[in-house]
PDB file of N, CA and C in Angstrom:
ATOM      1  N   UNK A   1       0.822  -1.192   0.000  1.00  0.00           N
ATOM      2  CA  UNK A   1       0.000   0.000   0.000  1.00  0.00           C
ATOM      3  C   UNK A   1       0.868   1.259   0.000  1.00  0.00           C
ATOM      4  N   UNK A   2       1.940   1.050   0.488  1.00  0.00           N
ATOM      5  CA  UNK A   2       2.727   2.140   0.839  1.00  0.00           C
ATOM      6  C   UNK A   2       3.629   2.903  -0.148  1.00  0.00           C
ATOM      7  N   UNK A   3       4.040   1.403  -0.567  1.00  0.00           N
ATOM      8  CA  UNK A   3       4.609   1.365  -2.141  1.00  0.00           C
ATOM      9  C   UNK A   3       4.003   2.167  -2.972  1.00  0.00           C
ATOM     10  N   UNK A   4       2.386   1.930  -3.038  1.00  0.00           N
ATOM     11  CA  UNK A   4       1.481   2.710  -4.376  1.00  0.00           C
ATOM     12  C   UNK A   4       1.891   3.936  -3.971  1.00  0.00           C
ATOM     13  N   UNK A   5       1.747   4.769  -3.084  1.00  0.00           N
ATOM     14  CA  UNK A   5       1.662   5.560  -2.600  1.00  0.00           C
ATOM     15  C   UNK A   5       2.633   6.668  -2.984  1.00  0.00           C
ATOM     16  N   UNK A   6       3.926   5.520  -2.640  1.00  0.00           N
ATOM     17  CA  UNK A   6       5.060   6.556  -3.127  1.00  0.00           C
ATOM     18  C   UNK A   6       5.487   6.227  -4.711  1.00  0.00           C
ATOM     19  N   UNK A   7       4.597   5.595  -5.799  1.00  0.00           N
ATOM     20  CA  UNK A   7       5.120   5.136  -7.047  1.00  0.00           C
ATOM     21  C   UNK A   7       3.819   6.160  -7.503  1.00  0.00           C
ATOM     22  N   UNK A   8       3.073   6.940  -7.016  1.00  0.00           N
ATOM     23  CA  UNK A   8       1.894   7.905  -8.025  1.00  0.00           C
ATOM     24  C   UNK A   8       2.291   9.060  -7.175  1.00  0.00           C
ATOM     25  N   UNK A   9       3.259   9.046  -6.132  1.00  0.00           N
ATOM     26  CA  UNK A   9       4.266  10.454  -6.073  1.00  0.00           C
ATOM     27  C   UNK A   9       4.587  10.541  -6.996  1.00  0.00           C
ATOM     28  N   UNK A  10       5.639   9.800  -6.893  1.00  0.00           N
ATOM     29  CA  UNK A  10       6.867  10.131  -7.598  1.00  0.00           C
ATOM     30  C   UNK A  10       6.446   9.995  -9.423  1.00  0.00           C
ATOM     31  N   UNK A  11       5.730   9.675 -10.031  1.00  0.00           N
ATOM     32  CA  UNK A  11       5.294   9.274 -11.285  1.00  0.00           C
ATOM     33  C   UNK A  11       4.667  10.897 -11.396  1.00  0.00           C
ATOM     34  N   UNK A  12       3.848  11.137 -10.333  1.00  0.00           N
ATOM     35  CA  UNK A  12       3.112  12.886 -10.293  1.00  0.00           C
ATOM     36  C   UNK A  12       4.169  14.071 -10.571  1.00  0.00           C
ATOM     37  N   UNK A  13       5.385  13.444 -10.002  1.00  0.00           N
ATOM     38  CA  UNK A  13       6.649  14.584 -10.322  1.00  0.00           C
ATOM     39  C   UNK A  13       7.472  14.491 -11.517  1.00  0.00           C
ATOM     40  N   UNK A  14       7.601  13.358 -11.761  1.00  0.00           N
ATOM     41  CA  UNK A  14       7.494  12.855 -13.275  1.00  0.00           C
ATOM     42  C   UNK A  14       7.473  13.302 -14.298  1.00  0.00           C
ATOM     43  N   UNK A  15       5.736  13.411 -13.899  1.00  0.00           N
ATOM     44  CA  UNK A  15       4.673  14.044 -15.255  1.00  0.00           C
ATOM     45  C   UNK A  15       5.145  15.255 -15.305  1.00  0.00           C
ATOM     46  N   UNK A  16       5.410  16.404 -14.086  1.00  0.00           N
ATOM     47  CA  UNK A  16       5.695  17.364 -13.872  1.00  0.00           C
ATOM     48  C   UNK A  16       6.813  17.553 -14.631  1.00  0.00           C
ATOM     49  N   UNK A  17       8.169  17.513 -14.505  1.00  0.00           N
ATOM     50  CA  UNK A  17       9.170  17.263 -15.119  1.00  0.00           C
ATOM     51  C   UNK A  17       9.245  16.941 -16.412  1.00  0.00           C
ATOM     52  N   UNK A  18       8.421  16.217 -16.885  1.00  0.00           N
ATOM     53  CA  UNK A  18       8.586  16.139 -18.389  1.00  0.00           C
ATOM     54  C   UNK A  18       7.711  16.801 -19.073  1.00  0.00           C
ATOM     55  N   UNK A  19       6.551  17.602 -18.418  1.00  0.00           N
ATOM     56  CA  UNK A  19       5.507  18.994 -18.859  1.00  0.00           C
ATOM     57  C   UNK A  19       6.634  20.380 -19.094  1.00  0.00           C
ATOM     58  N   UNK A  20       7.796  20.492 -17.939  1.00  0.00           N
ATOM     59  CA  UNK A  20       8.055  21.854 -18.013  1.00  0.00           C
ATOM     60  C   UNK A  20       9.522  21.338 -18.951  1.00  0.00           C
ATOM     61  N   UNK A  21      10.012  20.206 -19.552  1.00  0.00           N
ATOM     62  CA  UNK A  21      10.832  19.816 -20.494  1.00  0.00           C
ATOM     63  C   UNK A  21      10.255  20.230 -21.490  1.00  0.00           C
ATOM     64  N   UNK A  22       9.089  20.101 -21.835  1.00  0.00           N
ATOM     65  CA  UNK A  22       8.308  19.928 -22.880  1.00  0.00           C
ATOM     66  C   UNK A  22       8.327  21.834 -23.029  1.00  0.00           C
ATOM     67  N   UNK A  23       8.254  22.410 -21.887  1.00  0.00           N
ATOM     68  CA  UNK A  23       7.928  23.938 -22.244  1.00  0.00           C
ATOM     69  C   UNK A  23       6.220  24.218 -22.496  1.00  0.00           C
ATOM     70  N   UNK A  24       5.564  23.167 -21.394  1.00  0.00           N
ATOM     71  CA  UNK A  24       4.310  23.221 -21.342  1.00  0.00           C
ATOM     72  C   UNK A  24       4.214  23.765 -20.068  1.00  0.00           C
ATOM     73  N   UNK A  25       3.212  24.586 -19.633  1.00  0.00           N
ATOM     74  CA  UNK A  25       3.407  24.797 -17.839  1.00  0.00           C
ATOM     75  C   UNK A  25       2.312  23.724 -17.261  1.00  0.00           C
ATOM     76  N   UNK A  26       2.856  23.506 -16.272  1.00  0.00           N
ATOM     77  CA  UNK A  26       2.314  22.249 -15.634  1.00  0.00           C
ATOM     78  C   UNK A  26       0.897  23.137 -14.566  1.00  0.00           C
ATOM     79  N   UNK A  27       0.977  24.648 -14.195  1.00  0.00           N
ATOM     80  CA  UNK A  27      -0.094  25.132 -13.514  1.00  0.00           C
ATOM     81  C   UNK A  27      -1.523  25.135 -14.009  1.00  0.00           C
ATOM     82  N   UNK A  28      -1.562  24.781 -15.190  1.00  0.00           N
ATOM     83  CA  UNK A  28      -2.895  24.626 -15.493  1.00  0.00           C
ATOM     84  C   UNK A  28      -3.673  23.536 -15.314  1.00  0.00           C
ATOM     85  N   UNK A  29      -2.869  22.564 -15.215  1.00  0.00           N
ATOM     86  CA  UNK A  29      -2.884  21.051 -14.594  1.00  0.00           C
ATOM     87  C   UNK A  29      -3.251  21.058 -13.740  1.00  0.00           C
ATOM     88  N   UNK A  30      -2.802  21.043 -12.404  1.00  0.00           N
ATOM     89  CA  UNK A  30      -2.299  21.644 -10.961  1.00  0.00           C
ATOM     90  C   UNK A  30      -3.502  22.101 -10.567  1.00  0.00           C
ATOM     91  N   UNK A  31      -4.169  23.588 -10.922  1.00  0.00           N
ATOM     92  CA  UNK A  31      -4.919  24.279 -10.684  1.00  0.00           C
ATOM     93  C   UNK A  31      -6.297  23.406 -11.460  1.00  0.00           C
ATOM     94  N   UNK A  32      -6.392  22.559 -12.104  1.00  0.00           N
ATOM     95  CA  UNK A  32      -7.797  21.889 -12.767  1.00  0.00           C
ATOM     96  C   UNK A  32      -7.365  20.473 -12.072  1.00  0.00           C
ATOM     97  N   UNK A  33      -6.756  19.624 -11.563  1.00  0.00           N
ATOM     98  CA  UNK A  33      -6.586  19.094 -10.610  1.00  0.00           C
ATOM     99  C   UNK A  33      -7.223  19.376  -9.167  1.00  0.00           C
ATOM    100  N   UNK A  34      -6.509  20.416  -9.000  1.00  0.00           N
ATOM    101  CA  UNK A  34      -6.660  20.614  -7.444  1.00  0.00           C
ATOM    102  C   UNK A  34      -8.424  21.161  -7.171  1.00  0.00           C
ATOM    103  N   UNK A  35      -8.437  22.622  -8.222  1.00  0.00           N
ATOM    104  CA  UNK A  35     -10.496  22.197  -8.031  1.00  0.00           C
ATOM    105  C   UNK A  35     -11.313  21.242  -7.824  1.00  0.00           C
ATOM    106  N   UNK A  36     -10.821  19.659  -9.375  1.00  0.00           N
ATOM    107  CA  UNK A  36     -11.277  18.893  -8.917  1.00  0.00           C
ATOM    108  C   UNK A  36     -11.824  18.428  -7.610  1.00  0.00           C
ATOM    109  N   UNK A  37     -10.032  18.324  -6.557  1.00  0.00           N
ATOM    110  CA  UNK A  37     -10.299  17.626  -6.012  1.00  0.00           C
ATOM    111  C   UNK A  37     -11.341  18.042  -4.632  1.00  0.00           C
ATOM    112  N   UNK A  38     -11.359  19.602  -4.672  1.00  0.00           N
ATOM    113  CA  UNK A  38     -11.407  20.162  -3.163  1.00  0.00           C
ATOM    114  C   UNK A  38     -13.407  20.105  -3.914  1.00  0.00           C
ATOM    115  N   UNK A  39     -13.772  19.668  -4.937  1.00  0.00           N
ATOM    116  CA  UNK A  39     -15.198  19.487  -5.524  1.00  0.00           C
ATOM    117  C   UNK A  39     -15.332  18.443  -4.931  1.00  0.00           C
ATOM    118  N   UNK A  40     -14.738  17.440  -5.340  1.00  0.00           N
ATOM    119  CA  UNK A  40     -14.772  15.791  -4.612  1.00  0.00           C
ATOM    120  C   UNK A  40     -14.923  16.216  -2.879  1.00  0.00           C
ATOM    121  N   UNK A  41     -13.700  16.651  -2.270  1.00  0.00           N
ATOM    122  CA  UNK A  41     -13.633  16.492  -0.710  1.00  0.00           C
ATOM    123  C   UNK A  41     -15.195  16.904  -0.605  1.00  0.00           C
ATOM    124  N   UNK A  42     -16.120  18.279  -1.147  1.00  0.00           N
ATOM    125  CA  UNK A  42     -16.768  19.026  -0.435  1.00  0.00           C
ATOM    126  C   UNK A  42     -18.051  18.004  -0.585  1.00  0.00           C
ATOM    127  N   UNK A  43     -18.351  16.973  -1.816  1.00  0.00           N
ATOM    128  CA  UNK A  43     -18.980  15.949  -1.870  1.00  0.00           C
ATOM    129  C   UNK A  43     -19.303  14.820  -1.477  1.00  0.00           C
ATOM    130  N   UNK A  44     -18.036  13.995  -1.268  1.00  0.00           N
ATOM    131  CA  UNK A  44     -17.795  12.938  -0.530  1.00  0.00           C
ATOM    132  C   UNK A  44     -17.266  13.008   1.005  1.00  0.00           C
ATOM    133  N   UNK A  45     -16.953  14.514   1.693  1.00  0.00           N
ATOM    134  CA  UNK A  45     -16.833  14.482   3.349  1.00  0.00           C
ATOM    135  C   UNK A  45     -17.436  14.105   4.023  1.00  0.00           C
ATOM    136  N   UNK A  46     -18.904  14.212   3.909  1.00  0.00           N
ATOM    137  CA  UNK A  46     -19.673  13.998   4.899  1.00  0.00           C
ATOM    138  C   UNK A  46     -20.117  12.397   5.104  1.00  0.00           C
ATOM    139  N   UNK A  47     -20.020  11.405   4.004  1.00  0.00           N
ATOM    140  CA  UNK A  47     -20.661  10.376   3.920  1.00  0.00           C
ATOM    141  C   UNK A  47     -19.329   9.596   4.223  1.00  0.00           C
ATOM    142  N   UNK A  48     -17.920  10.275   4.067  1.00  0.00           N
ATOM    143  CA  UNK A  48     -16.899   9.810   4.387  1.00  0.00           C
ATOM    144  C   UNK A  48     -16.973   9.585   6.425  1.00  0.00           C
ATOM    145  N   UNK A  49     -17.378  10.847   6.539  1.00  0.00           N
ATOM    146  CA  UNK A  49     -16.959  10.957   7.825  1.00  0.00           C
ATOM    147  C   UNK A  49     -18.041   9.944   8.649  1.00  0.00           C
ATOM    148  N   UNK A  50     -19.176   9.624   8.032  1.00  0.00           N
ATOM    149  CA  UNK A  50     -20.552   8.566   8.541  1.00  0.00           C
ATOM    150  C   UNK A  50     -19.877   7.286   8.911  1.00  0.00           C
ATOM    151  N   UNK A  51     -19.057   7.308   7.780  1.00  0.00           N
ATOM    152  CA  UNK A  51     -18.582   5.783   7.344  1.00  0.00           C
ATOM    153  C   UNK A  51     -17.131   5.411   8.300  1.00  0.00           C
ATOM    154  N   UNK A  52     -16.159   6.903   8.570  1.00  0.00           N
ATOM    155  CA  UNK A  52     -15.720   6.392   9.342  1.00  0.00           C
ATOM    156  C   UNK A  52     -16.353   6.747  10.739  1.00  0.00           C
ATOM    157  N   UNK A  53     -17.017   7.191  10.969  1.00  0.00           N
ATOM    158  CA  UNK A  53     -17.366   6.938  12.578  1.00  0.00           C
ATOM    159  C   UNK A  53     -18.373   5.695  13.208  1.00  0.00           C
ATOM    160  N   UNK A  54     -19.001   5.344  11.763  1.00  0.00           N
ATOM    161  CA  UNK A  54     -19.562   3.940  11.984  1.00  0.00           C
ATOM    162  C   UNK A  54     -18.578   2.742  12.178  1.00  0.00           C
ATOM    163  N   UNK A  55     -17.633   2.939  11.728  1.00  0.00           N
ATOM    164  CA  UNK A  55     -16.358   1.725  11.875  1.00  0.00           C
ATOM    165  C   UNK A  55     -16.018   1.909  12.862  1.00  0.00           C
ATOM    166  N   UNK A  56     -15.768   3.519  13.609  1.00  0.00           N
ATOM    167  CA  UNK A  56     -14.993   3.334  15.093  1.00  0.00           C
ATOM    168  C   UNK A  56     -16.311   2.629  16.456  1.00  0.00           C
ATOM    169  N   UNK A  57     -17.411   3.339  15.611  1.00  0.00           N
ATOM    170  CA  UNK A  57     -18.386   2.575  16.961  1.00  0.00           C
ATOM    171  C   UNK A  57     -18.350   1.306  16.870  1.00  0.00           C
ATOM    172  N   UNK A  58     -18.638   0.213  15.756  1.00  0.00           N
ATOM    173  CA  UNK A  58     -18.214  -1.417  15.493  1.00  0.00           C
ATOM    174  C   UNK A  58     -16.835  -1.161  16.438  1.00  0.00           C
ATOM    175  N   UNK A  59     -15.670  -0.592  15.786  1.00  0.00           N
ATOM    176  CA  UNK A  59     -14.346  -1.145  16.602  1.00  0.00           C
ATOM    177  C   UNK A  59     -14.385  -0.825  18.065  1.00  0.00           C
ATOM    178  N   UNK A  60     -14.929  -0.090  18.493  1.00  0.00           N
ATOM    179  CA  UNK A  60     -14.507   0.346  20.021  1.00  0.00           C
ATOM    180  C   UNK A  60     -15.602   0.444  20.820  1.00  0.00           C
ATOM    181  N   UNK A  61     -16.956   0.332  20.406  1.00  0.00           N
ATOM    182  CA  UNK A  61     -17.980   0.930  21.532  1.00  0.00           C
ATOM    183  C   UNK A  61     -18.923  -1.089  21.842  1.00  0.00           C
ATOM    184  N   UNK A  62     -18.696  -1.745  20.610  1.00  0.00           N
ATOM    185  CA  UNK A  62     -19.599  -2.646  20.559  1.00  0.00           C
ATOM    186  C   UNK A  62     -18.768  -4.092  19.683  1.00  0.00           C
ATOM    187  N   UNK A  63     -17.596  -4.006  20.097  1.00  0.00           N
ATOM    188  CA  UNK A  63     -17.025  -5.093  18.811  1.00  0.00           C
ATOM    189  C   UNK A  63     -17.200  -6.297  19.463  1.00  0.00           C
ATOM    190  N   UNK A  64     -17.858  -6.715  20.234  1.00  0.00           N
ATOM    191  CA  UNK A  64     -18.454  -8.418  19.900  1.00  0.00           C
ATOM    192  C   UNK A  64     -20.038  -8.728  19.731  1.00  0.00           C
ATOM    193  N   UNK A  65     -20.458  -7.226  19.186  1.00  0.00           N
ATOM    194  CA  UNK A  65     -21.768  -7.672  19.158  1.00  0.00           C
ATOM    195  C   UNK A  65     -21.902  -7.741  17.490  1.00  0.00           C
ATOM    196  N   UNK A  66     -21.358  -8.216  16.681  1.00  0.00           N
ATOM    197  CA  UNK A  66     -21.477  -8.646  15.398  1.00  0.00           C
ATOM    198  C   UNK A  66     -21.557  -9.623  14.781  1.00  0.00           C
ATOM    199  N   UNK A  67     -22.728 -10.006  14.090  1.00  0.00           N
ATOM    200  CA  UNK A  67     -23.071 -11.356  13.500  1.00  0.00           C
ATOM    201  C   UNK A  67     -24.328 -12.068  14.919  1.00  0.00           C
TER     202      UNK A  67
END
C-alpha cells in the first residue's frame, strides 16, 4: 500500500518534469486538478466521515456484538 503511494508520487513529479521539459506549464494542470479535487472532498466528506465513525463505533464501543 505504501509502495502505491510513493510510485503515483513520484510518477506525479514525473509528469511534472517532463511537462516543463516539454515547455508546457504544468499550472494549469495543478490548478484543474486541485479544483477537482477540493469538488470531490466538499462531496464525498460527509458520507466519508458517517462511514468512518460507523467503523470506530463497530471497533470500540460494541465489537463483539457482530453477526
Amino acid at each position: 500500500m505504501l509502495e502505491n503511494i510513493f510510485n503515483a508520487v513520484y510518477f506525479f513529479f514525473l509528469g511534472l518534469v517532463i511537462l516543463s521539459i516539454l515547455h508546457m506549464s504544468p499550472w494549469t494542470l495543478l490548478m484543474s486538478l486541485s479544483t477537482v479535487m477540493v469538488s470531490f472532498a466538499f462531496a464525498l466528506g460527509p458520507s466519508a466521515a458517517k462511514l468512518i465513525e460507523g467503523m470506530m463505533m463497530i471497533a470500540i464501543r460494541r465489537p463483539f456484538d457482530l453477526g
